[in-house]
C-alpha atoms as a PDB file:
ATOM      1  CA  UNK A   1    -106.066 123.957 103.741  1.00  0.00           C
ATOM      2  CA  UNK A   2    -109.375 125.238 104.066  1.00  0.00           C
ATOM      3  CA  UNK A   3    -110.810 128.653 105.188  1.00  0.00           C
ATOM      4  CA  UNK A   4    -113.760 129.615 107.137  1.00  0.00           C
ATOM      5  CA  UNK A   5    -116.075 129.383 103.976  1.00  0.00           C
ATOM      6  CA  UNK A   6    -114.360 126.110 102.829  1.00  0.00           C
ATOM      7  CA  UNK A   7    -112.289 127.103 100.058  1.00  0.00           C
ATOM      8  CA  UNK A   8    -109.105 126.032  99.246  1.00  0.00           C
ATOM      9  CA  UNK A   9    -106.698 128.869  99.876  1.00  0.00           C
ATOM     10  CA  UNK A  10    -103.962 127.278  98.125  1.00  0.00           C
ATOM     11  CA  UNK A  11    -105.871 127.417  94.793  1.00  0.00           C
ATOM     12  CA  UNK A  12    -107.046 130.387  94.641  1.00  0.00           C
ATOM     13  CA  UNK A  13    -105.467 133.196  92.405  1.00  0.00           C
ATOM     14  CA  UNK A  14    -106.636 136.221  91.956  1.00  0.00           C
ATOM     15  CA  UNK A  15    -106.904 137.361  88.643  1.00  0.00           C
ATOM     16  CA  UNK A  16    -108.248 140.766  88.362  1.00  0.00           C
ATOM     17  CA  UNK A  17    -104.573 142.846  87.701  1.00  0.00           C
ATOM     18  CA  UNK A  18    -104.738 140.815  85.078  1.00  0.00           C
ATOM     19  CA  UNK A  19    -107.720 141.023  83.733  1.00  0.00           C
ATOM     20  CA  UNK A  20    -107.564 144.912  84.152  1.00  0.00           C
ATOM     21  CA  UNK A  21    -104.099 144.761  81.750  1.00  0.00           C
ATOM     22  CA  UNK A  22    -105.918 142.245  79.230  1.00  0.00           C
ATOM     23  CA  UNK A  23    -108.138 145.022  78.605  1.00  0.00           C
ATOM     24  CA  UNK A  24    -106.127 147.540  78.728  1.00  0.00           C
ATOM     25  CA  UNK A  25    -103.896 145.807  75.317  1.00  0.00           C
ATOM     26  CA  UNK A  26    -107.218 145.102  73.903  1.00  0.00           C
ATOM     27  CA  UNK A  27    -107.931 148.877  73.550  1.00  0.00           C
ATOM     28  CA  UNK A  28    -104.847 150.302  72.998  1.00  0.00           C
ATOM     29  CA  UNK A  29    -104.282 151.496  69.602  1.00  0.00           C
ATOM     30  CA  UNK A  30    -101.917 149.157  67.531  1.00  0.00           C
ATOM     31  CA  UNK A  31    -101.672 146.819  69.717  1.00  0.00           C
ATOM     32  CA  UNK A  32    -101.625 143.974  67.635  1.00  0.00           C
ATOM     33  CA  UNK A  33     -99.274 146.180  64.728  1.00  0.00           C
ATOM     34  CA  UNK A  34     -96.603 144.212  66.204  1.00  0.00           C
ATOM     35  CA  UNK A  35     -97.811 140.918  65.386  1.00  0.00           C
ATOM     36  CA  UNK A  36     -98.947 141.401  61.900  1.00  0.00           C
ATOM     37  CA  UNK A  37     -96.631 140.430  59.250  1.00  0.00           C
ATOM     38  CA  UNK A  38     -96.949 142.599  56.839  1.00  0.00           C
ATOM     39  CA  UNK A  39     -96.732 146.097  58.701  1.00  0.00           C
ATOM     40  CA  UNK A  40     -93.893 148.124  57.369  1.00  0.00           C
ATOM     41  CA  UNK A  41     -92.711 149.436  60.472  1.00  0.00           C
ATOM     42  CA  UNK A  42     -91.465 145.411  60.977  1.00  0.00           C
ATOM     43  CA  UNK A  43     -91.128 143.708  57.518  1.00  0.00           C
ATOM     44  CA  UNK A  44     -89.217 147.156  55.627  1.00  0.00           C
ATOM     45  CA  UNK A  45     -85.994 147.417  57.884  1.00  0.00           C
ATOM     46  CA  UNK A  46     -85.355 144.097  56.725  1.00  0.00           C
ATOM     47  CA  UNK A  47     -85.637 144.924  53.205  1.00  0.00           C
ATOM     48  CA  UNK A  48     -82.403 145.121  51.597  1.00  0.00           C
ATOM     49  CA  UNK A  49     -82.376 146.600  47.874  1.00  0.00           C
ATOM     50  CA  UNK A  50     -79.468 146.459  45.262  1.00  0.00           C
ATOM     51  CA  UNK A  51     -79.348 149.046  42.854  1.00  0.00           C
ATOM     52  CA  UNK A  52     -77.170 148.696  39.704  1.00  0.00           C
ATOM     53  CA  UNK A  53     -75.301 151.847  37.973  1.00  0.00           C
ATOM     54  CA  UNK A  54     -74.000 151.895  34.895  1.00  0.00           C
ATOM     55  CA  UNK A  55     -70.398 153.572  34.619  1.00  0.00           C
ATOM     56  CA  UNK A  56     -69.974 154.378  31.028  1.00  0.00           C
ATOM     57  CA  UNK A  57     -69.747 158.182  29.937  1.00  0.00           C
ATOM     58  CA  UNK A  58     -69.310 157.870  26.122  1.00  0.00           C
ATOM     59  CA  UNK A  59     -72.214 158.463  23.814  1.00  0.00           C
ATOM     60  CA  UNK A  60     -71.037 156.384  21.145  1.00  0.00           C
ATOM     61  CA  UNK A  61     -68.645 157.649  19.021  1.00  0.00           C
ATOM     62  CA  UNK A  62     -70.658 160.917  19.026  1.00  0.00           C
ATOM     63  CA  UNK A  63     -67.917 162.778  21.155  1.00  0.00           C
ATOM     64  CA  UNK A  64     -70.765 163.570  24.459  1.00  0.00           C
ATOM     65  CA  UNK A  65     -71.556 162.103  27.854  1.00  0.00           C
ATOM     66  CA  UNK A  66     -74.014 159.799  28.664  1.00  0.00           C
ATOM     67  CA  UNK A  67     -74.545 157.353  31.472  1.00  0.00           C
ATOM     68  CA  UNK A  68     -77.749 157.226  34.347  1.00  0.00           C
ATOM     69  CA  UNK A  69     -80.911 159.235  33.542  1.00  0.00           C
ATOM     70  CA  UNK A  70     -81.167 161.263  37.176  1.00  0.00           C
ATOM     71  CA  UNK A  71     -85.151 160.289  37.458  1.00  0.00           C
ATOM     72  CA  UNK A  72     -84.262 156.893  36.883  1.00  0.00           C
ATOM     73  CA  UNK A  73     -82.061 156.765  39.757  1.00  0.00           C
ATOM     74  CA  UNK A  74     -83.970 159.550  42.333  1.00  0.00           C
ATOM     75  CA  UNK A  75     -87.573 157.979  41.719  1.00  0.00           C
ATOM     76  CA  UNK A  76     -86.772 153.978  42.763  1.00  0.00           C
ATOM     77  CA  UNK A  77     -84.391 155.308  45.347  1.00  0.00           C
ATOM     78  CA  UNK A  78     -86.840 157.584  47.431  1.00  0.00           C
ATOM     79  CA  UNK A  79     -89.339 155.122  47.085  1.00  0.00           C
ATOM     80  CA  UNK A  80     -87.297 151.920  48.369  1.00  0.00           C
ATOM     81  CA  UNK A  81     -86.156 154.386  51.011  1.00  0.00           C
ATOM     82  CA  UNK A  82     -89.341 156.309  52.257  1.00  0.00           C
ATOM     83  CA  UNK A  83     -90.911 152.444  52.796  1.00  0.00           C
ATOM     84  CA  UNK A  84     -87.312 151.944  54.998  1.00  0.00           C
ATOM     85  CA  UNK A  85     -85.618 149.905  52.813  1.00  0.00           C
ATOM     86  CA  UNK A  86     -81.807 149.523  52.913  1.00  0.00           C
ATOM     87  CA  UNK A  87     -80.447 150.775  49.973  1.00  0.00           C
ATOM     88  CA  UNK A  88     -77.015 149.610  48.369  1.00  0.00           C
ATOM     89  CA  UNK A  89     -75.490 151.194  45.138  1.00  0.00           C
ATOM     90  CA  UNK A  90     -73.419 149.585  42.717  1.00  0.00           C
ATOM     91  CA  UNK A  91     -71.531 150.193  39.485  1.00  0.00           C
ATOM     92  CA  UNK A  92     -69.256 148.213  37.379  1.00  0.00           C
ATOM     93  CA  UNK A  93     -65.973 151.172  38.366  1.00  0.00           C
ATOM     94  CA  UNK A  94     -67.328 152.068  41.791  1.00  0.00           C
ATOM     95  CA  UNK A  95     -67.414 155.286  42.816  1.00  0.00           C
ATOM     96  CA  UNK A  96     -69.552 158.443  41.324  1.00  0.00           C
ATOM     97  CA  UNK A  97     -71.428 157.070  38.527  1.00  0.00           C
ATOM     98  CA  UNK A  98     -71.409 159.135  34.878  1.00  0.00           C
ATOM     99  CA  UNK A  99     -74.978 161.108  35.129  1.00  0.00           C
ATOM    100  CA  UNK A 100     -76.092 162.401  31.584  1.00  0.00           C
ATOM    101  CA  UNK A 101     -75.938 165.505  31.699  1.00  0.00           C
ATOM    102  CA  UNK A 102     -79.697 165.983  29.510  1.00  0.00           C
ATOM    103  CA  UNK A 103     -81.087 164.508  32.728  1.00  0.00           C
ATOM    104  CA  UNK A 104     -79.741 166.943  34.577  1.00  0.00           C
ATOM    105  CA  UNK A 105     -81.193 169.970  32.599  1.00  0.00           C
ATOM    106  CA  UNK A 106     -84.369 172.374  33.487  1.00  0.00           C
ATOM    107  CA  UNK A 107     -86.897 170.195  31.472  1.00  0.00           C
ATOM    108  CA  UNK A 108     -85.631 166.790  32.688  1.00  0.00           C
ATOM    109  CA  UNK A 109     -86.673 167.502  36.800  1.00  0.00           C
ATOM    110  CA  UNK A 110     -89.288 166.319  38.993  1.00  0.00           C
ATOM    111  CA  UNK A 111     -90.271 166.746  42.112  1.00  0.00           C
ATOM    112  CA  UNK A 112     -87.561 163.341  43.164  1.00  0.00           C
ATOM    113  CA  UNK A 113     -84.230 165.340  41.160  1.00  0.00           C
ATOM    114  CA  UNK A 114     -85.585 168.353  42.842  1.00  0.00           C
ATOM    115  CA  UNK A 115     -85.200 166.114  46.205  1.00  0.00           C
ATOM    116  CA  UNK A 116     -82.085 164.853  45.714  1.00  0.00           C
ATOM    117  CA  UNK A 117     -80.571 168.066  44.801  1.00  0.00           C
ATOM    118  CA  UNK A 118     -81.052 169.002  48.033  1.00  0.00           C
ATOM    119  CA  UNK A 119     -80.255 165.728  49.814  1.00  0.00           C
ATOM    120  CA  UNK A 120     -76.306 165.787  50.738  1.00  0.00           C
ATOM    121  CA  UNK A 121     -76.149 162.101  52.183  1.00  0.00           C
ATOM    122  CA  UNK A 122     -77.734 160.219  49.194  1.00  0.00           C
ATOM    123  CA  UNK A 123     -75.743 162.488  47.019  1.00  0.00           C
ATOM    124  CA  UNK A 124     -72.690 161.079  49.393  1.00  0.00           C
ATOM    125  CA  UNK A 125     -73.853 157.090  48.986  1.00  0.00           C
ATOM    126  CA  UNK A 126     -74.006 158.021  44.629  1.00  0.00           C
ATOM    127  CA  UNK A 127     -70.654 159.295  44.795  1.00  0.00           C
ATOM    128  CA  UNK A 128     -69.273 156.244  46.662  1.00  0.00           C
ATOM    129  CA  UNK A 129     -70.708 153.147  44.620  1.00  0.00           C
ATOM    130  CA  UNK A 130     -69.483 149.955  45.635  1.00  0.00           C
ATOM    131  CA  UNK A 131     -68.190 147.278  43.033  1.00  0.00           C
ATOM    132  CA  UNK A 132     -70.522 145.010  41.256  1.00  0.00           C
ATOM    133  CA  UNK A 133     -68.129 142.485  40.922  1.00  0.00           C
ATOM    134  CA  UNK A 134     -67.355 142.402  44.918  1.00  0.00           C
ATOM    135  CA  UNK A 135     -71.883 141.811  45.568  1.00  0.00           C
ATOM    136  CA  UNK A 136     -73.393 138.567  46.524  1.00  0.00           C
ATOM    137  CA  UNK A 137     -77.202 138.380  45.143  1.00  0.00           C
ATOM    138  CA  UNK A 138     -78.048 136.345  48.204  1.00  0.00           C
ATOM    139  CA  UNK A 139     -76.721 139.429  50.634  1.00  0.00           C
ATOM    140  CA  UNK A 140     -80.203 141.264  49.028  1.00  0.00           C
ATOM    141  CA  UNK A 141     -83.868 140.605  48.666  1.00  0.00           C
ATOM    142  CA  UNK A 142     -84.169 142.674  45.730  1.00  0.00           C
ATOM    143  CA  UNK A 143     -82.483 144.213  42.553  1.00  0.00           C
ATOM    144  CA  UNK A 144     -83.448 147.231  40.611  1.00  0.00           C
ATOM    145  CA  UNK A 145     -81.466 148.929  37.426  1.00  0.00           C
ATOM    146  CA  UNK A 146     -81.959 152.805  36.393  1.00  0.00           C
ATOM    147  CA  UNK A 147     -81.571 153.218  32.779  1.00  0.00           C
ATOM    148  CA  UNK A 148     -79.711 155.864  30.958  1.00  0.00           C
ATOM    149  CA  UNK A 149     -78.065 154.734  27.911  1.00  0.00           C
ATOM    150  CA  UNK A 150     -74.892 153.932  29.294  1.00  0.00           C
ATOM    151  CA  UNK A 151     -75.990 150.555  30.582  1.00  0.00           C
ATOM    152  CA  UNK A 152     -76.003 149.191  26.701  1.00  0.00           C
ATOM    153  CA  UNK A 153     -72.635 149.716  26.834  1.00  0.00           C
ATOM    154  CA  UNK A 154     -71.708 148.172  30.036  1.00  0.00           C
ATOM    155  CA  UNK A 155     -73.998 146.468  32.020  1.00  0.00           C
ATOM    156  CA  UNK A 156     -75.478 144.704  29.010  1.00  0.00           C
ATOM    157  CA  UNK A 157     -72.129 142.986  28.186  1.00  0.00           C
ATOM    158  CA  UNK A 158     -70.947 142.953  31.706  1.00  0.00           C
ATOM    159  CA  UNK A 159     -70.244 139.243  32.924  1.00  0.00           C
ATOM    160  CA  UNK A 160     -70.751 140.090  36.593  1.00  0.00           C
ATOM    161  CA  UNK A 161     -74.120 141.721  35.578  1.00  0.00           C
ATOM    162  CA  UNK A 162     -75.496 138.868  33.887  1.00  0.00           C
ATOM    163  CA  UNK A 163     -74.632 136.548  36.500  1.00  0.00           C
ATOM    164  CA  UNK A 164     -75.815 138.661  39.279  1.00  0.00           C
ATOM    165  CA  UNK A 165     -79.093 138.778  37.584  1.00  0.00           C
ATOM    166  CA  UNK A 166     -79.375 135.223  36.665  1.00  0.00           C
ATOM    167  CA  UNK A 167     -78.795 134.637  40.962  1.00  0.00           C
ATOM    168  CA  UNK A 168     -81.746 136.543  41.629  1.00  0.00           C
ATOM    169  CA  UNK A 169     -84.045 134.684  38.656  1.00  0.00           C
ATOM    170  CA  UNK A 170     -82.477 131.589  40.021  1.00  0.00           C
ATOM    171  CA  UNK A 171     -83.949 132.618  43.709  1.00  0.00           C
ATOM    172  CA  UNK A 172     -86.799 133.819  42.543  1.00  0.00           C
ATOM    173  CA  UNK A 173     -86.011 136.897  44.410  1.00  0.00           C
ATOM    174  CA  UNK A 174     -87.334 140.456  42.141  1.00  0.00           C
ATOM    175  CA  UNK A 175     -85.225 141.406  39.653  1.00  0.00           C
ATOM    176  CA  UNK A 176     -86.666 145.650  38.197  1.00  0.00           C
ATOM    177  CA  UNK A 177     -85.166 147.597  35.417  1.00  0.00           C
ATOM    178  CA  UNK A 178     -86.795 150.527  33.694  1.00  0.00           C
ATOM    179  CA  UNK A 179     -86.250 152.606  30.276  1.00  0.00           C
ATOM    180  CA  UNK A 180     -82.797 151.096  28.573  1.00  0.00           C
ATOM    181  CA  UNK A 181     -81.739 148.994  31.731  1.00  0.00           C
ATOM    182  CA  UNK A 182     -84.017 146.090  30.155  1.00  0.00           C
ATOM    183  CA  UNK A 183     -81.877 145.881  27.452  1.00  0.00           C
ATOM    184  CA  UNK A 184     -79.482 144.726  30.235  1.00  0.00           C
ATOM    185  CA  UNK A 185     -80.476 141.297  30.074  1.00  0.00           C
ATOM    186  CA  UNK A 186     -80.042 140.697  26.396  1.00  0.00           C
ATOM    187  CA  UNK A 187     -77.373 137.839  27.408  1.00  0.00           C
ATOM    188  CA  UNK A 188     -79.264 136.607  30.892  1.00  0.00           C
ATOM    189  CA  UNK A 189     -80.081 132.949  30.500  1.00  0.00           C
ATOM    190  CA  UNK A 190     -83.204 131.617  32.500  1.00  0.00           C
ATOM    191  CA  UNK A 191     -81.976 127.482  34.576  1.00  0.00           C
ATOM    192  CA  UNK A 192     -83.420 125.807  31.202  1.00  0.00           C
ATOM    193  CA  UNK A 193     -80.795 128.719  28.682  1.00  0.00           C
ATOM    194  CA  UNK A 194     -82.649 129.924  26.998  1.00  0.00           C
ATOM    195  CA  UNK A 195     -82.689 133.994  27.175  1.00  0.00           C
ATOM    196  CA  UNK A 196     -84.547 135.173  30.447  1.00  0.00           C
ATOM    197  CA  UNK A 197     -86.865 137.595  28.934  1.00  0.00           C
ATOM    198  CA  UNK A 198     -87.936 134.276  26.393  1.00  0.00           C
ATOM    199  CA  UNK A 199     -92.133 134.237  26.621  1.00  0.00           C
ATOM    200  CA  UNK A 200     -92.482 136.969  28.913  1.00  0.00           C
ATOM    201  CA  UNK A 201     -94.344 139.810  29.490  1.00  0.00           C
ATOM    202  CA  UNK A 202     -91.886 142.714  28.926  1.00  0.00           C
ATOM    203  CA  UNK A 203     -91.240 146.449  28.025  1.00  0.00           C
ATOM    204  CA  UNK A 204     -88.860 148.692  27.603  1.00  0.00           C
ATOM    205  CA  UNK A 205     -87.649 152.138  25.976  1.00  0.00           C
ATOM    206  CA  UNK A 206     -88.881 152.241  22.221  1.00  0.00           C
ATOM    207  CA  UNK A 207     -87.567 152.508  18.976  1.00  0.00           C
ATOM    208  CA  UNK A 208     -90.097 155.537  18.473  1.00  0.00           C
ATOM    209  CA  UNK A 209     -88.729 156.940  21.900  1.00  0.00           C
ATOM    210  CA  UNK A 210     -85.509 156.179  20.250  1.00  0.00           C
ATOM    211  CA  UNK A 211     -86.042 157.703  16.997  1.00  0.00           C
ATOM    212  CA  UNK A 212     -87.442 161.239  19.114  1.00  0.00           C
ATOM    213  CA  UNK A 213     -84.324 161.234  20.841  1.00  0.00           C
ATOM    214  CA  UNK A 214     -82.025 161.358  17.857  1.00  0.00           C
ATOM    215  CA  UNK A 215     -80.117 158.262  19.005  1.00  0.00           C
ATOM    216  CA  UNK A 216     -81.257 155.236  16.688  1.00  0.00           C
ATOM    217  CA  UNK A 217     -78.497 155.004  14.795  1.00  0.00           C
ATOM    218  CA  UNK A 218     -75.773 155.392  17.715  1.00  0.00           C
ATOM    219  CA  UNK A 219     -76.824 153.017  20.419  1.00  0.00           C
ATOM    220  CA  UNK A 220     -75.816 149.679  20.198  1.00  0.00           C
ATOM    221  CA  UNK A 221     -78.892 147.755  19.759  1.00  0.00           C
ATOM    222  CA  UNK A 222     -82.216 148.972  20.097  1.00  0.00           C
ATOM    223  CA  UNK A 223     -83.808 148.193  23.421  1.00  0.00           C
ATOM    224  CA  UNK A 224     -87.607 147.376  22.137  1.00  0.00           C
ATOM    225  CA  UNK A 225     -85.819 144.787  19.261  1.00  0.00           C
ATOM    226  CA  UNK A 226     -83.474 143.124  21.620  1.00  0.00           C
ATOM    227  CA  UNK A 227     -86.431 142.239  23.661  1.00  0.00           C
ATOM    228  CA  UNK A 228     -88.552 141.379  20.644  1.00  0.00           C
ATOM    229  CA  UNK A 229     -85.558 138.877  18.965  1.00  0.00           C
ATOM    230  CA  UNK A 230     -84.430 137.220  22.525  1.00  0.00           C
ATOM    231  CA  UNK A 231     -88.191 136.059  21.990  1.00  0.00           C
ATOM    232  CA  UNK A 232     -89.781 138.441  25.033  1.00  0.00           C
ATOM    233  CA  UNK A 233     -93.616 138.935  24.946  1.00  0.00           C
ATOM    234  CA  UNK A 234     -93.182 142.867  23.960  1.00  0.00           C
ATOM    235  CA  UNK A 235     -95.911 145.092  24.787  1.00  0.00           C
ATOM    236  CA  UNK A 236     -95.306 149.400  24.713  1.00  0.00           C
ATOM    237  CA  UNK A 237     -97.460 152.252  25.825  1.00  0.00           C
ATOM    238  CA  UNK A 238     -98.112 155.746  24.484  1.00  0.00           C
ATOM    239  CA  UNK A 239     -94.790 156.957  23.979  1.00  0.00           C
ATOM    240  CA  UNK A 240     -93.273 158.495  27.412  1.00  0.00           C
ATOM    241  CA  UNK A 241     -96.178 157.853  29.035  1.00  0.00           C
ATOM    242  CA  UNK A 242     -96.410 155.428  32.575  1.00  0.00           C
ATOM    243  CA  UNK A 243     -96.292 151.557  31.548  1.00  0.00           C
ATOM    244  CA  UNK A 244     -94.868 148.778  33.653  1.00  0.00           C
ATOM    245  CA  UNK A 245     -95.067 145.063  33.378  1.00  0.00           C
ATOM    246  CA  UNK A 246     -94.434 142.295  35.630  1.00  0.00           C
ATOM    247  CA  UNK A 247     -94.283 138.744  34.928  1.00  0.00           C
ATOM    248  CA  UNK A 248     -92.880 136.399  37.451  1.00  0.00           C
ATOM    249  CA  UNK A 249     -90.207 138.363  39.741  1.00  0.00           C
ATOM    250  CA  UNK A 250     -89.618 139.991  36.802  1.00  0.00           C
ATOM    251  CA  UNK A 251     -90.755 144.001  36.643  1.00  0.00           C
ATOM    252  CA  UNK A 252     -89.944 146.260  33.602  1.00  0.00           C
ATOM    253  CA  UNK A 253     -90.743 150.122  32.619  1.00  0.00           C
ATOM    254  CA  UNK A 254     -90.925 151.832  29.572  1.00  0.00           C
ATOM    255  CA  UNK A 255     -89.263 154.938  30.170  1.00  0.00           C
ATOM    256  CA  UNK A 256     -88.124 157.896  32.665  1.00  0.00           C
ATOM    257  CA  UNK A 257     -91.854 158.248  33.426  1.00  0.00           C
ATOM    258  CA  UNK A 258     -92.241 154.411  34.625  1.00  0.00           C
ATOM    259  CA  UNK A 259     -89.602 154.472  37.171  1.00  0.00           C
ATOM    260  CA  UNK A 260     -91.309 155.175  40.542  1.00  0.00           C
ATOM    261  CA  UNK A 261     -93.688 152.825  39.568  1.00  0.00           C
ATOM    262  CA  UNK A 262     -91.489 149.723  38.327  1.00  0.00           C
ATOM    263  CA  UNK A 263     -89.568 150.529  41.903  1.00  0.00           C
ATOM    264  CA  UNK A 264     -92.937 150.328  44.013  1.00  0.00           C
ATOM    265  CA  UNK A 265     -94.087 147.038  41.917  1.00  0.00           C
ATOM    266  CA  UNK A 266     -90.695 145.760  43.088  1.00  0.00           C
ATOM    267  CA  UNK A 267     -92.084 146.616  46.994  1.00  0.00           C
ATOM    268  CA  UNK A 268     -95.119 144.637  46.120  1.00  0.00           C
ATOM    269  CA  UNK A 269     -93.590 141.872  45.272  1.00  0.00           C
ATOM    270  CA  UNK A 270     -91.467 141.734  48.522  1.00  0.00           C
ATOM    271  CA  UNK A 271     -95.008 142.953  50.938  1.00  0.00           C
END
């Protein structure tokens, strides 16, 4: 059907409304945030993060506590959480998790202890650790172990420990552990096994850390050899100073001091 001035009324549309609303999006601030795939406010609520706690108290036969360093815990957990991460605790008892009580002393607190001092619910979630033996590694996209020395007690012996960690290898999903927690995987085989850590680029708490602390002769195995005989690619910095290494999925810290940043290497490796 045609119109006075010949055009075919049937075919036209008219498309200024939406025009006006293209332009609108256009210059709308964050419009496209949405769409891109690697802004937080999308990717991080799908992040789901396994943390391992150990849950042996006994220093040896020294007759005191040990168990979790407090920074090694509060640091990785504030930062998986303030980038919106879902955060699941674990231990090999369930339950509240032994702290060491020398973490928990003046000289031992930073501004993340200080934090979750005063934070009720995450003091709630330590207090009510799940089993490690009831997890599934695929449940997670991540796994992350505070130190303390409890966990070369435990964890490093622990059969559902070393398999849980050998899942995540196996899906090449990241696998963090900071201070004595790397001497967690002294019995983790790699598909091929032979010893996870064998020819890679590792760290860990030192024997001169070691020797400072008074505790050489009453852990179980030194940390820094461990790594050194399994055949791991050792490197150390200044004593208690900030040094993490990745290799792979893999992600290691020194000490207390390297635990915010092993946890946010972990995050880059999921971005």
């Amino acid at each position: 059907m045609l119109n006075k001035a010949g055009f075919n009324v049937r075919q036209y549309v008219d498309i200024r409304p939406c025009f006006v609303w293209a332009v609108k999006f256009l210059i709308t601030p964050g419009a496209f945030a949405c769409l891109h795939p690697l802004n937080p406010s999308t990717t991080s609520v799908h992040m789901k993060i396994l943390m391992v706690l150990t849950s042996h108290d006994q220093l040896g036969d020294t007759g005191k506590k040990t168990g979790f360093w407090l920074e090694e815990f509060a640091a990785p957990y504030y930062v998986f959480k303030d980038a919106g991460a879902e955060v699941t605790l674990v231990s090999p008892a369930g339950g509240q998790p032994p702290l060491d009580p020398k973490s928990d002393e003046p000289d031992a607190q930073t501004a993340e202890t200080e934090r979750f001092a005063k934070d009720a619910d995450a003091q709630k979630v330590l207090a009510n650790t799940g089993l490690l033996a009831e997890v599934n590694a695929a449940d997670f996209d991540a796994v992350f172990y505070p130190g303390g020395h409890g966990p070369l007690w435990d964890l490093a012996e622990d059969q559902h420990s070393i398999a849980l960690i050998e899942a995540f290898a196996k899906a090449d999903k990241p696998h963090g552990l900071v201070c004595h927690a790397p001497g967690v995987l002294r019995k983790v085989k790699a598909q091929n096994g032979e010893p996870l850590v064998k020819g890679r680029r590792v760290t860990g708490f030192t024997n001169s850390e070691e020797e400072a602390v008074g505790l050489t002769d009453v852990v179980p195995f030194l940390v820094e050899d461990a790594l050194k005989e399994l055949g791991g690619d050792y490197s150390k910095g200044d004593d208690w100073s900030v040094y993490v290494l990745t290799d792979g999925k893999l992600v290691t810290g020194q000490n207390p001091a390297s635990s915010a940043q092993a946890a946010k290497d972990v995050l880059t490796l999921l971005s």
